[in-house]
C-alpha atoms as a PDB file:
ATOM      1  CA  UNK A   1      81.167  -7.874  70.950  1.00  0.00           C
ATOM      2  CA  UNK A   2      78.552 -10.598  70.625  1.00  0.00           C
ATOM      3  CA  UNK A   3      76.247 -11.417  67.453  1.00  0.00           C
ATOM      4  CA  UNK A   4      73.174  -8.807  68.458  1.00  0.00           C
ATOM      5  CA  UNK A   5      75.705  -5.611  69.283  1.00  0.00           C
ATOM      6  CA  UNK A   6      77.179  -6.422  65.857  1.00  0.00           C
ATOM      7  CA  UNK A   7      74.026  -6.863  63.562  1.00  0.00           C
ATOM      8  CA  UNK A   8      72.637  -3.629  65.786  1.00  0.00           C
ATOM      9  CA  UNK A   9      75.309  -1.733  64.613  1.00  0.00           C
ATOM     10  CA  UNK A  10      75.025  -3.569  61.114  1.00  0.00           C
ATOM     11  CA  UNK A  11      71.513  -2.024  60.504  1.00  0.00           C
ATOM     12  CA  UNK A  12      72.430   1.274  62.129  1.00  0.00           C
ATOM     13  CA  UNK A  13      75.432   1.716  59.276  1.00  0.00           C
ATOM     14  CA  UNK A  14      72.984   1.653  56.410  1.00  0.00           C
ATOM     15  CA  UNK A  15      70.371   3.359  54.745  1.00  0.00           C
ATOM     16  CA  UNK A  16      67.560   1.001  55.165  1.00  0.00           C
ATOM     17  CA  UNK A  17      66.828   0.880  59.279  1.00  0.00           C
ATOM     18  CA  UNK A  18      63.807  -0.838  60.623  1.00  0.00           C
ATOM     19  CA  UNK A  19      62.563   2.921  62.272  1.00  0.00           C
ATOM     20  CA  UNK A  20      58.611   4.067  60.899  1.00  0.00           C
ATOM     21  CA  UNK A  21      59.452   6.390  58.062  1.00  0.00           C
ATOM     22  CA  UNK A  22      57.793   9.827  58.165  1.00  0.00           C
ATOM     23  CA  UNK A  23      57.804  13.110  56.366  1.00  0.00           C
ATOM     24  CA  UNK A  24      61.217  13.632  55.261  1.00  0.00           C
ATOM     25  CA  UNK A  25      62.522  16.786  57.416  1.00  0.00           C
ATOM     26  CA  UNK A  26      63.475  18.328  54.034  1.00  0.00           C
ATOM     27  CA  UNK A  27      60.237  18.064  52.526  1.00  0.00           C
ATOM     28  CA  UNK A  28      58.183  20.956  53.849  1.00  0.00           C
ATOM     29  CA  UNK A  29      54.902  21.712  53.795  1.00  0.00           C
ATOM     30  CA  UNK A  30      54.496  20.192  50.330  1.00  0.00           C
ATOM     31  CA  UNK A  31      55.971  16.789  52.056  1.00  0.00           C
ATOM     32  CA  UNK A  32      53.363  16.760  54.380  1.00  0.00           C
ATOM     33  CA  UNK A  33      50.230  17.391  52.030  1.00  0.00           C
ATOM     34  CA  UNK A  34      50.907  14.661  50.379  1.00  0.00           C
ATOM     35  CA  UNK A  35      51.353  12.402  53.123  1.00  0.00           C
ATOM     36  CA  UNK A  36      47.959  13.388  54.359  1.00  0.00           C
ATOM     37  CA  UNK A  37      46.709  13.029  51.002  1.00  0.00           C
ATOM     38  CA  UNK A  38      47.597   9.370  50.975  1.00  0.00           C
ATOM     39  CA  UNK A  39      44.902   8.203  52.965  1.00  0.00           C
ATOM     40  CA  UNK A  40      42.810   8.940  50.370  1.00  0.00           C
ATOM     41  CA  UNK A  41      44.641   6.981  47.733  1.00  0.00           C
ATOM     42  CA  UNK A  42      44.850   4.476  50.104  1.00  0.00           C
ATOM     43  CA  UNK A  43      41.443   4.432  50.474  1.00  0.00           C
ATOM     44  CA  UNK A  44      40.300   4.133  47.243  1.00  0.00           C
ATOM     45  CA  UNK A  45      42.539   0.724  46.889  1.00  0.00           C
ATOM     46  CA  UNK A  46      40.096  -0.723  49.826  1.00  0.00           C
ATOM     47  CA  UNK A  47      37.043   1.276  48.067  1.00  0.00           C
ATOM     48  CA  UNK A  48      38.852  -0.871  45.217  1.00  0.00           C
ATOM     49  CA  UNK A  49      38.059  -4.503  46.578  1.00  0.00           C
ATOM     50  CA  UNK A  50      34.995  -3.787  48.330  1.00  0.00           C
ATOM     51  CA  UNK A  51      33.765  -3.508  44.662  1.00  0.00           C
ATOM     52  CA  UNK A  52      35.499  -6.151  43.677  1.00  0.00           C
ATOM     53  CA  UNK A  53      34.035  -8.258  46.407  1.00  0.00           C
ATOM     54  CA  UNK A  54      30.668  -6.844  45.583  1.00  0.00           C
ATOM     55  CA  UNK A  55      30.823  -7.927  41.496  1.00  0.00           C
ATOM     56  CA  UNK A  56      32.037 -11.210  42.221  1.00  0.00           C
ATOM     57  CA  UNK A  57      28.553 -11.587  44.678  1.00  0.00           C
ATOM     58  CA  UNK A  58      26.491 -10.435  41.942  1.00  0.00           C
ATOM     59  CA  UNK A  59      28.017 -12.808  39.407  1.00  0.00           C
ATOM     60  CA  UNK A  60      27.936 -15.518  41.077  1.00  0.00           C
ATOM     61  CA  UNK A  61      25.385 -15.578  43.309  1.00  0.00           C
ATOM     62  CA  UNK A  62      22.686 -13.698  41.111  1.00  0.00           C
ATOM     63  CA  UNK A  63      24.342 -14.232  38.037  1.00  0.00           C
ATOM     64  CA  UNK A  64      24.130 -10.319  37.284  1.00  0.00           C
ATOM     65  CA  UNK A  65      27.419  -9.151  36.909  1.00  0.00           C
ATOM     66  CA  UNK A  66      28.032  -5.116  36.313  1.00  0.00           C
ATOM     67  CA  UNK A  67      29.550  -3.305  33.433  1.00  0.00           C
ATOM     68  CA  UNK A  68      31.266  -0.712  35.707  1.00  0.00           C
ATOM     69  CA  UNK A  69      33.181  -2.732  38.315  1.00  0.00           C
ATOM     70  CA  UNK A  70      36.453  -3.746  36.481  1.00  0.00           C
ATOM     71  CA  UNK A  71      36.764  -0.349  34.841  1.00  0.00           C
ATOM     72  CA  UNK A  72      36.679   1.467  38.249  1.00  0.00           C
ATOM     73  CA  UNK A  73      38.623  -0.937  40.287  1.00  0.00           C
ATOM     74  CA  UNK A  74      41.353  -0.226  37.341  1.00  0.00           C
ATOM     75  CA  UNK A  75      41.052   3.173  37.876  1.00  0.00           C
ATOM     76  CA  UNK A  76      40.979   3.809  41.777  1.00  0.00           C
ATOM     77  CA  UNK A  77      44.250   1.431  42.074  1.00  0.00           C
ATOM     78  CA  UNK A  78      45.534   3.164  38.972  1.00  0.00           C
ATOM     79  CA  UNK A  79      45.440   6.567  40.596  1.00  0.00           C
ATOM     80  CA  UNK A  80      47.243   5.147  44.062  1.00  0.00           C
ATOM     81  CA  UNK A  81      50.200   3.984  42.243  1.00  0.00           C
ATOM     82  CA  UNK A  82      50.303   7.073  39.994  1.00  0.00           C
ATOM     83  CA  UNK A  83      50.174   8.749  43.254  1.00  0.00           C
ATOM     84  CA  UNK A  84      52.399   6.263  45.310  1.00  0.00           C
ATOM     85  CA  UNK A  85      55.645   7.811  43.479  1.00  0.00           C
ATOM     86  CA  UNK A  86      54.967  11.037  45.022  1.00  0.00           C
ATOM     87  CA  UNK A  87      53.793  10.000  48.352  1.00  0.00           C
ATOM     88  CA  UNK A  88      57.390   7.449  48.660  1.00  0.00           C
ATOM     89  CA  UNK A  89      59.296  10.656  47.442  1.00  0.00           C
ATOM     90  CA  UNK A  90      57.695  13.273  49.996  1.00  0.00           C
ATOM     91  CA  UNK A  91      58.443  10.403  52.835  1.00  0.00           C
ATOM     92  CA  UNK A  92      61.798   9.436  51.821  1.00  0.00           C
ATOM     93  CA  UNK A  93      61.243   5.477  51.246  1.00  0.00           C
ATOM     94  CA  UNK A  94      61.936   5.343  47.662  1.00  0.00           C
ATOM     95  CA  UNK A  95      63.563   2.647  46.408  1.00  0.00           C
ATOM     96  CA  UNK A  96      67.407   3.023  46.364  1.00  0.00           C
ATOM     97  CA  UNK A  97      70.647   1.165  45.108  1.00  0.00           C
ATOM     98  CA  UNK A  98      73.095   2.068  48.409  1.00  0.00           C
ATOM     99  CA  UNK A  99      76.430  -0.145  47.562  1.00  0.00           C
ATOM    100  CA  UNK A 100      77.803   3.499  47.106  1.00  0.00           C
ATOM    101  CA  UNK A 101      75.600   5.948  49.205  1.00  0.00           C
ATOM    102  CA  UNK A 102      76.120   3.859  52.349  1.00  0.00           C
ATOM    103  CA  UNK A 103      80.305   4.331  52.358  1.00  0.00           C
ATOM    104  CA  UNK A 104      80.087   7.992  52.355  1.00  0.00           C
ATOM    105  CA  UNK A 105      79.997  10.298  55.587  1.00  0.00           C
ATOM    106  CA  UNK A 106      77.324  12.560  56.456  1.00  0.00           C
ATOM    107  CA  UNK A 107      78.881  15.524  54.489  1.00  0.00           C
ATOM    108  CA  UNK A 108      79.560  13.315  51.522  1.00  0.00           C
ATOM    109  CA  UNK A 109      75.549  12.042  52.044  1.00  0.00           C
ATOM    110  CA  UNK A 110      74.382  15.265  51.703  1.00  0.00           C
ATOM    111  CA  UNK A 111      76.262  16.238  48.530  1.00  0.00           C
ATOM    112  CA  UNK A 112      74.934  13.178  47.313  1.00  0.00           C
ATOM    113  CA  UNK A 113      71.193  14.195  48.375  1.00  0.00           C
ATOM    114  CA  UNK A 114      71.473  17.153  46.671  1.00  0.00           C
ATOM    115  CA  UNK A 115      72.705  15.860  43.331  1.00  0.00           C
ATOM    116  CA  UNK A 116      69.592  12.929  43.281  1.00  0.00           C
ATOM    117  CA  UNK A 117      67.108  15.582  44.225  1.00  0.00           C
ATOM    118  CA  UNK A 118      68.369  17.628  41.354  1.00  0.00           C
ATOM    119  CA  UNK A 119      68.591  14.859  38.564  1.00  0.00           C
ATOM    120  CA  UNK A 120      65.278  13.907  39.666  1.00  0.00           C
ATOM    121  CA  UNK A 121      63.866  17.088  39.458  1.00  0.00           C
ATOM    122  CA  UNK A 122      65.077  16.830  35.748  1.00  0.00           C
ATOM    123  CA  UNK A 123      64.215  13.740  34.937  1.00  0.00           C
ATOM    124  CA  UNK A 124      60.979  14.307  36.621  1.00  0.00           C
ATOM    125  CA  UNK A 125      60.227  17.259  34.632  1.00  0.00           C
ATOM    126  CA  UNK A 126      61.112  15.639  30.834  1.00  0.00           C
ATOM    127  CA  UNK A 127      58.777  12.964  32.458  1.00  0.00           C
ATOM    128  CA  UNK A 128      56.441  16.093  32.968  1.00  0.00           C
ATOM    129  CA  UNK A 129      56.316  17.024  29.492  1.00  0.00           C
ATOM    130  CA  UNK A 130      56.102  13.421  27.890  1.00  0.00           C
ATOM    131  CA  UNK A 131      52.861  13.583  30.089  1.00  0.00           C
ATOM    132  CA  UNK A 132      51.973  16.615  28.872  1.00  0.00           C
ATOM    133  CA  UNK A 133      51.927  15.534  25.635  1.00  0.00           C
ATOM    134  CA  UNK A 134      49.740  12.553  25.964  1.00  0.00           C
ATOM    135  CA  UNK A 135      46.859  14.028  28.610  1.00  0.00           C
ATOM    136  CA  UNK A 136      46.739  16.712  26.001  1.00  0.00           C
ATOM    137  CA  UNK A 137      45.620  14.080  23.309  1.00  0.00           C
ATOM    138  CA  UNK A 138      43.508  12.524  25.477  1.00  0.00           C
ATOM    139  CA  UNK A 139      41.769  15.455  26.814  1.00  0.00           C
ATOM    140  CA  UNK A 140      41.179  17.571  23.432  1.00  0.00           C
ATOM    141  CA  UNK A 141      40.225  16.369  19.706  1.00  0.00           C
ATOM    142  CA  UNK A 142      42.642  17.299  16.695  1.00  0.00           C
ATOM    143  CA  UNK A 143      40.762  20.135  16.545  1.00  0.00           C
ATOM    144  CA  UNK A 144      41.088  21.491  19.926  1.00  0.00           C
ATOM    145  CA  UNK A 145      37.471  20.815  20.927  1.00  0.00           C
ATOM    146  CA  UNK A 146      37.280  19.496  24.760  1.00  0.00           C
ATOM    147  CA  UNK A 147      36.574  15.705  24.307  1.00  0.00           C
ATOM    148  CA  UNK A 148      37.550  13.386  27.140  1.00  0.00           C
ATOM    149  CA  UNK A 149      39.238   9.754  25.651  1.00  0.00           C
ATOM    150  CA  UNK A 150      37.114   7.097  27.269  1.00  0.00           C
ATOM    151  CA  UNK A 151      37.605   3.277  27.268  1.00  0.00           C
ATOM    152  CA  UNK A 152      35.203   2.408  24.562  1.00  0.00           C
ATOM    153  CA  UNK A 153      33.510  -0.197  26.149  1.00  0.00           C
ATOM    154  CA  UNK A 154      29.891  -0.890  26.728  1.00  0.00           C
ATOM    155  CA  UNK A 155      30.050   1.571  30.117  1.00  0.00           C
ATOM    156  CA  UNK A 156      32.758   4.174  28.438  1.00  0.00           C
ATOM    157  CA  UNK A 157      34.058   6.043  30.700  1.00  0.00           C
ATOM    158  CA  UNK A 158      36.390   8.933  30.832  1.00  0.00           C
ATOM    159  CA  UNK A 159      39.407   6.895  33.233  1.00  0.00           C
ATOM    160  CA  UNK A 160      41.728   7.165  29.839  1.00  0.00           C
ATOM    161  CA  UNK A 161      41.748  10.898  30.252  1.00  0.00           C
ATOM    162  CA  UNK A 162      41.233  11.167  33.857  1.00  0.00           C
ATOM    163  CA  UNK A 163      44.626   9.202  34.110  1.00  0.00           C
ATOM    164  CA  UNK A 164      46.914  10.613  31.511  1.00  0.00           C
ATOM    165  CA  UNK A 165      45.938  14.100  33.353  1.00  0.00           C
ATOM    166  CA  UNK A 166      46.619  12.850  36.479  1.00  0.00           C
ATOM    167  CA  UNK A 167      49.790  11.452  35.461  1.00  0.00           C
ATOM    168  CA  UNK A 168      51.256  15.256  34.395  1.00  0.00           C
ATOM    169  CA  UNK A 169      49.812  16.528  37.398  1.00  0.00           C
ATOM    170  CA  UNK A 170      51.717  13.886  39.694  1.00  0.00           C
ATOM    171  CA  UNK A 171      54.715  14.525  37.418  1.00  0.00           C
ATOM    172  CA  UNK A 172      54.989  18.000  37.860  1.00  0.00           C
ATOM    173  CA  UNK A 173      54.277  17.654  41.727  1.00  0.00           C
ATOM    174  CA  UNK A 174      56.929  15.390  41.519  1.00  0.00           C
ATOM    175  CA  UNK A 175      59.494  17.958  39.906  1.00  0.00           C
ATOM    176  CA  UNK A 176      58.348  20.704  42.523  1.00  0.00           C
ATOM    177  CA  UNK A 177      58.933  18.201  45.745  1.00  0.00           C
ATOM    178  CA  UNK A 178      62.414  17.215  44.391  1.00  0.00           C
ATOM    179  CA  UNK A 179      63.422  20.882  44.192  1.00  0.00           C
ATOM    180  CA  UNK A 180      61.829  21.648  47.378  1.00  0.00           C
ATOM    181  CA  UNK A 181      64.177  18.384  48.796  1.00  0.00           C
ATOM    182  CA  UNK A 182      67.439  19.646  47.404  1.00  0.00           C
ATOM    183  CA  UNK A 183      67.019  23.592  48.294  1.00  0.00           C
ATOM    184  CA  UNK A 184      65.871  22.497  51.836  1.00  0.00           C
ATOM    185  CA  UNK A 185      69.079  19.913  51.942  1.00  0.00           C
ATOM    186  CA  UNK A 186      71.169  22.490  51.119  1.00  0.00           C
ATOM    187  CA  UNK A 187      69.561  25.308  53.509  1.00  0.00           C
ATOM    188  CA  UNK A 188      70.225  22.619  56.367  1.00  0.00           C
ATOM    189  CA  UNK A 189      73.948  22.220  55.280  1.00  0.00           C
ATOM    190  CA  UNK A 190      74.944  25.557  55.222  1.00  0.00           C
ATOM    191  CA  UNK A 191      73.214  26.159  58.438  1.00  0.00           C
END
């Protein structure tokens, strides 16, 4: 067996293969939502650094800089990592330790699927709540009047609030598309 058949089969054995992820097959129609959704996210990173590129023109070429650009470039990038957690769950290219996952057999792999899924689901959902708990300060007064949090700078806007809701909202997505992973895991195995 020469160096190429043995690194082939090297790469085959774990996890981590140079194939295009997709949609995990266990992620239904939730799983693929999201990854349609992610072109948006995505492009509000570009919509990102074309203002950027614009405020750095205005700077320093008419020396009129805005008071809006950092605020929503922090923002729009802010909202595509929130949103990245989801969108790597839903396509299966989460980061992963495999030292142990990568010695089991398929069987074994699948137990193992379904145990993740299910702690995540958990830990998602505490997540969930700790989320809950701080959009709901930032989106009502001590009184329970409606009052967005804003940034208190000179422009002020609402991306405080906007995130921290956005945040529970991914966070409880989260919870639902981990469940969705580990019922539609085991529905395969016992097929």
């Amino acid at each position: 067996m020469n160096e190429a058949e043995r690194e082939a089969i090297d790469l085959a054995s774990t996890s981590e293969t140079m194939a295009p992820r997709t949609v995990h097959p266990a992620a239904g129609v939730m799983g693929r939502v999201i990854d349609r959704l992610g072109y948006v996210f995505a492009a509000g990173i570009v919509v990102g650094a074309i203002i950027l590129l614009v405020e750095v023109f205005l700077r320093y070429v008419f020396n009129s800089p805005t008071i809006w650009a950092h605020e929503t470039t922090i923002f729009l990038t802010g909202m595509s990592f929130i949103f990245g957690g989801l969108y790597c769950t839903a396509r299966d290219t989460h980061i992963r330790v495999v030292l142990i996952y990568d010695q089991l057999g398929p069987a074994a792999r699948r137990v193992a699927d379904v145990i993740i899924f299910l702690v995540s689901a958990v830990a998602s959902g505490f997540f969930a709540y700790a989320a809950y708990q701080m959009a709901s300060r930032a989106v009502f007064s001590p009184s329970g009047g409606f009052r967005l949090e804003t940034t208190g700078s000179a422009w002020s806007p609402p991306t405080p609030a906007l995130i921290k809701s956005f945040i529970f909202i991914v966070m409880v997505l989260l919870a639902i598309q981990f469940v969705i992973l580990a019922v539609n895991t085991i529905r395969r195995t016992t097929r």
